[in-house]
Protein backbone atom coordinates (compact mmCIF):
# COMPACT_ATOMS: atom_id res chain seq x y z
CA UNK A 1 0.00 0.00 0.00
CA UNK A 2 1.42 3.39 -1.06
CA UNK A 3 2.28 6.52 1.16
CA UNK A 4 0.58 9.32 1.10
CA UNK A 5 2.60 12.56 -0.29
CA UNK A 6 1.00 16.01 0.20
CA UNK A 7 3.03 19.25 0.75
CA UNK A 8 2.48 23.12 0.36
CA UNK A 9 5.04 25.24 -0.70
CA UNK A 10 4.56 29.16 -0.70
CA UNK A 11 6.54 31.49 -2.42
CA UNK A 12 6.40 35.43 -1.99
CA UNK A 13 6.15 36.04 -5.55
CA UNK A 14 3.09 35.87 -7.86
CA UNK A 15 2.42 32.59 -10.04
CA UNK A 16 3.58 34.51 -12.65
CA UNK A 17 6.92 34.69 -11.97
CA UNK A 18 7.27 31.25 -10.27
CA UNK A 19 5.79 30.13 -13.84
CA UNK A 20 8.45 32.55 -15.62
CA UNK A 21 11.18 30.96 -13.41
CA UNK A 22 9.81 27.58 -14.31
CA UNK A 23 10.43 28.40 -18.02
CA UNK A 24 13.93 29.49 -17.79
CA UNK A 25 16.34 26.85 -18.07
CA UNK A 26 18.91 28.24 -15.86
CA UNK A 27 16.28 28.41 -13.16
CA UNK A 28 17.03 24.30 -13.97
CA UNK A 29 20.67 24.38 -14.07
CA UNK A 30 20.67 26.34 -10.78
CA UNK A 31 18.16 24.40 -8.85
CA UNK A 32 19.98 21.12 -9.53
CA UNK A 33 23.03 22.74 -8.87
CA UNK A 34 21.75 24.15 -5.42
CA UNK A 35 19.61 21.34 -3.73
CA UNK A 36 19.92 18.01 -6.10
CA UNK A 37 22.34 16.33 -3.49
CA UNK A 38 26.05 14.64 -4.65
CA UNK A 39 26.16 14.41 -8.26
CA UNK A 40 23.39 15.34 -9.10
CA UNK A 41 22.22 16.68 -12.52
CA UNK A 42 20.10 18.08 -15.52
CA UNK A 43 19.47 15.38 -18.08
CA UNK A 44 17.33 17.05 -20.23
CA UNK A 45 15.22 20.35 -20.13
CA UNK A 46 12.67 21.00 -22.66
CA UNK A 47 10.68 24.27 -23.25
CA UNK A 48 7.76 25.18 -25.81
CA UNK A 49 5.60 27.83 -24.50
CA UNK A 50 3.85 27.18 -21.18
CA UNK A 51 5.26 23.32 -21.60
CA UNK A 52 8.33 22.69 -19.39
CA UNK A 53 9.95 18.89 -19.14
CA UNK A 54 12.84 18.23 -17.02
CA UNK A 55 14.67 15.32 -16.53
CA UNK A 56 16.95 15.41 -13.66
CA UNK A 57 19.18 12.67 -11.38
CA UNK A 58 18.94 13.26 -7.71
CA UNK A 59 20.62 11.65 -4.90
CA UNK A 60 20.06 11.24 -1.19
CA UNK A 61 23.55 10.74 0.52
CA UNK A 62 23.91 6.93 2.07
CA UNK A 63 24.53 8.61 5.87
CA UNK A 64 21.49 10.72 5.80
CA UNK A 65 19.73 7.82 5.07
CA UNK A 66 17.55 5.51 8.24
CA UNK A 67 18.82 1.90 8.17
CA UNK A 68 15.46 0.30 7.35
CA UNK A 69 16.45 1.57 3.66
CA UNK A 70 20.64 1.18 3.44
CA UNK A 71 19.97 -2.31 4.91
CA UNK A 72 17.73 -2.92 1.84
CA UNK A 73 20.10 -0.58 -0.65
CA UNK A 74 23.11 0.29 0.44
CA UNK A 75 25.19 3.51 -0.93
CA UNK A 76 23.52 6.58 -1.99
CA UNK A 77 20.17 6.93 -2.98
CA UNK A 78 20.23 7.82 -6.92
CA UNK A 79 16.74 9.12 -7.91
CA UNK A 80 15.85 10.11 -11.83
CA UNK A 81 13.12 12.60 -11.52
CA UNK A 82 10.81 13.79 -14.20
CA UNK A 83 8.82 17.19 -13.88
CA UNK A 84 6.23 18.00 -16.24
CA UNK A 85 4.14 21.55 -16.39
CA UNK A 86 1.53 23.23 -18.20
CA UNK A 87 0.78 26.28 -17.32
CA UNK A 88 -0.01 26.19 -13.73
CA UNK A 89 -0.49 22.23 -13.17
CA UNK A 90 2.47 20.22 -13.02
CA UNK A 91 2.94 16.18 -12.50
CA UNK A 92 6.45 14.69 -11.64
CA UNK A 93 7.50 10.97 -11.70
CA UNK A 94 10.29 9.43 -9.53
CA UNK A 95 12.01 6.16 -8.85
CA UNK A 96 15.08 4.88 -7.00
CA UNK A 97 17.90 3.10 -9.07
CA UNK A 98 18.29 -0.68 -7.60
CA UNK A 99 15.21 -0.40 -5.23
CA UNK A 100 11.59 -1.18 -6.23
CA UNK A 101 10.38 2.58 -5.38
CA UNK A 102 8.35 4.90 -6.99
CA UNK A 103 6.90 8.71 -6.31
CA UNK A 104 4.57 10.17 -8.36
CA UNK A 105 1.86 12.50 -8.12
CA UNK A 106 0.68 15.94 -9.38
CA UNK A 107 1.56 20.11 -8.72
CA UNK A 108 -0.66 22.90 -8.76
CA UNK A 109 0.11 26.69 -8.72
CA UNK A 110 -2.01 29.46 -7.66
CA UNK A 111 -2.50 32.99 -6.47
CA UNK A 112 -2.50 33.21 -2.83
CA UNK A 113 -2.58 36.78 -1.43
CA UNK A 114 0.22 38.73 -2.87
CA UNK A 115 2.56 35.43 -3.42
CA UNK A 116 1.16 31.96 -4.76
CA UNK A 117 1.19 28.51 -3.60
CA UNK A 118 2.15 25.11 -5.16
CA UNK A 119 -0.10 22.34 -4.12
CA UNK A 120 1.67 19.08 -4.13
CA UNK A 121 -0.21 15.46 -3.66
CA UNK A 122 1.15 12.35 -4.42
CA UNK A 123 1.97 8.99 -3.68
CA UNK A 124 4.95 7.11 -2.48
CA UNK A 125 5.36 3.22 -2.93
CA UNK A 126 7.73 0.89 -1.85
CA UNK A 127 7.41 -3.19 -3.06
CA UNK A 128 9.48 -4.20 -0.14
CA UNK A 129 7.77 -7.16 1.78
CA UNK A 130 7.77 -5.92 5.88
CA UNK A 131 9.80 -3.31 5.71
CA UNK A 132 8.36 -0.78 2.30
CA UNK A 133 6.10 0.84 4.62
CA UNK A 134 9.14 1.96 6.86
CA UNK A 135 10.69 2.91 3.85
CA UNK A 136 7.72 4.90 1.72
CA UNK A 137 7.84 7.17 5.45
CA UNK A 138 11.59 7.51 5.24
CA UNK A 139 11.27 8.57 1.83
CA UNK A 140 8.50 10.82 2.23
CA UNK A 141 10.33 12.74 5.29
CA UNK A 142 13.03 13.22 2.37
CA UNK A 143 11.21 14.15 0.35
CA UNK A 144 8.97 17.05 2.24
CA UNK A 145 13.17 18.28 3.28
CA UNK A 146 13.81 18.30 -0.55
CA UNK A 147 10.94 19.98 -1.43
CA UNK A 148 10.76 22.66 1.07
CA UNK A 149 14.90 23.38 0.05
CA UNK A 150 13.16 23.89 -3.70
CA UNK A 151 10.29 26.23 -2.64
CA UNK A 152 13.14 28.55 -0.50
CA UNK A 153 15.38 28.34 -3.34
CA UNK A 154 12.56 29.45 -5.49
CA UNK A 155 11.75 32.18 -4.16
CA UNK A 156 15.16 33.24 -3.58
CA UNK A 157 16.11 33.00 -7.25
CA UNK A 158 12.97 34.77 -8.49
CA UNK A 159 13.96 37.74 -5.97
CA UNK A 160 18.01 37.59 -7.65
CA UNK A 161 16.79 37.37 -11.50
């Protein structure tokens, strides 16, 4: 049974410009750059209009990690990522090299007061007999870190470009 994934993450700055910054590749570049983790990087960026797909290769350090998950994968955690938006809805895929995981779910941005919000919901699964559940939670505290370090280094590269 799959983890539940929801998080909010609120930037000062109208959904306008996080869309803007979502349809500048260097926004990309810098992101990875800034919060992707040890060796990570930008596989692919494409941009057409409001359409944005990234492809980027995230990892989660082995000693950050709980031992319910280096016991079933040692080493690093090496996560491809896919983020996909249109306009102001977004969906992202995710899954962990050597381990039978998989994130997904779906983004949405909108005005809220004089900055907007981005809506995330999702799901986390692990196929680990026992121990996936242990491991989805793991994951998901992870991944609420990584996404909060995204939101604040959205909104400060909006306020520096």
């Amino acid at each position: 049974m799959a983890t539940p994934l929801a998080y909010t993450a609120r930037y000062s700055h109208s959904a306008a410009a996080v869309r803007a910054a979502i349809a500048d590749e260097q926004y990309w570049k810098d992101r990875i750059a800034e919060v992707g983790g040890p060796n990570a990087r930008l596989d692919r960026i494409t941009i057409d209009g409001d359409r944005v797909h990234a492809e980027l290769v995230q990892a989660i350090a082995a000693e950050l990690l709980p031992a319910a998950i280096t016991a079933v994968r040692p080493g690093d955690l090496i996560i491809p990522r896919v983020e996909e938006w249109t306009g102001d809805t977004g969906t992202f895929t995710a899954k962990v090299e050597g381990a039978p995981a998989e994130v997904r779910g779906s983004i949405a941005l909108a005005a809220d007061g004089s900055g907007s919000v981005a809506t995330i919901t999702g799901s986390i699964e692990v196929k680990v007999p026992l121990f996936g559940g242990k491991i989805e939670a793991a994951i998901a505290e992870r991944l609420v870190e990584l996404l909060g370090n995204e939101a604040e280094f959205t909104n400060t590269w909006i306020a520096q470009h």
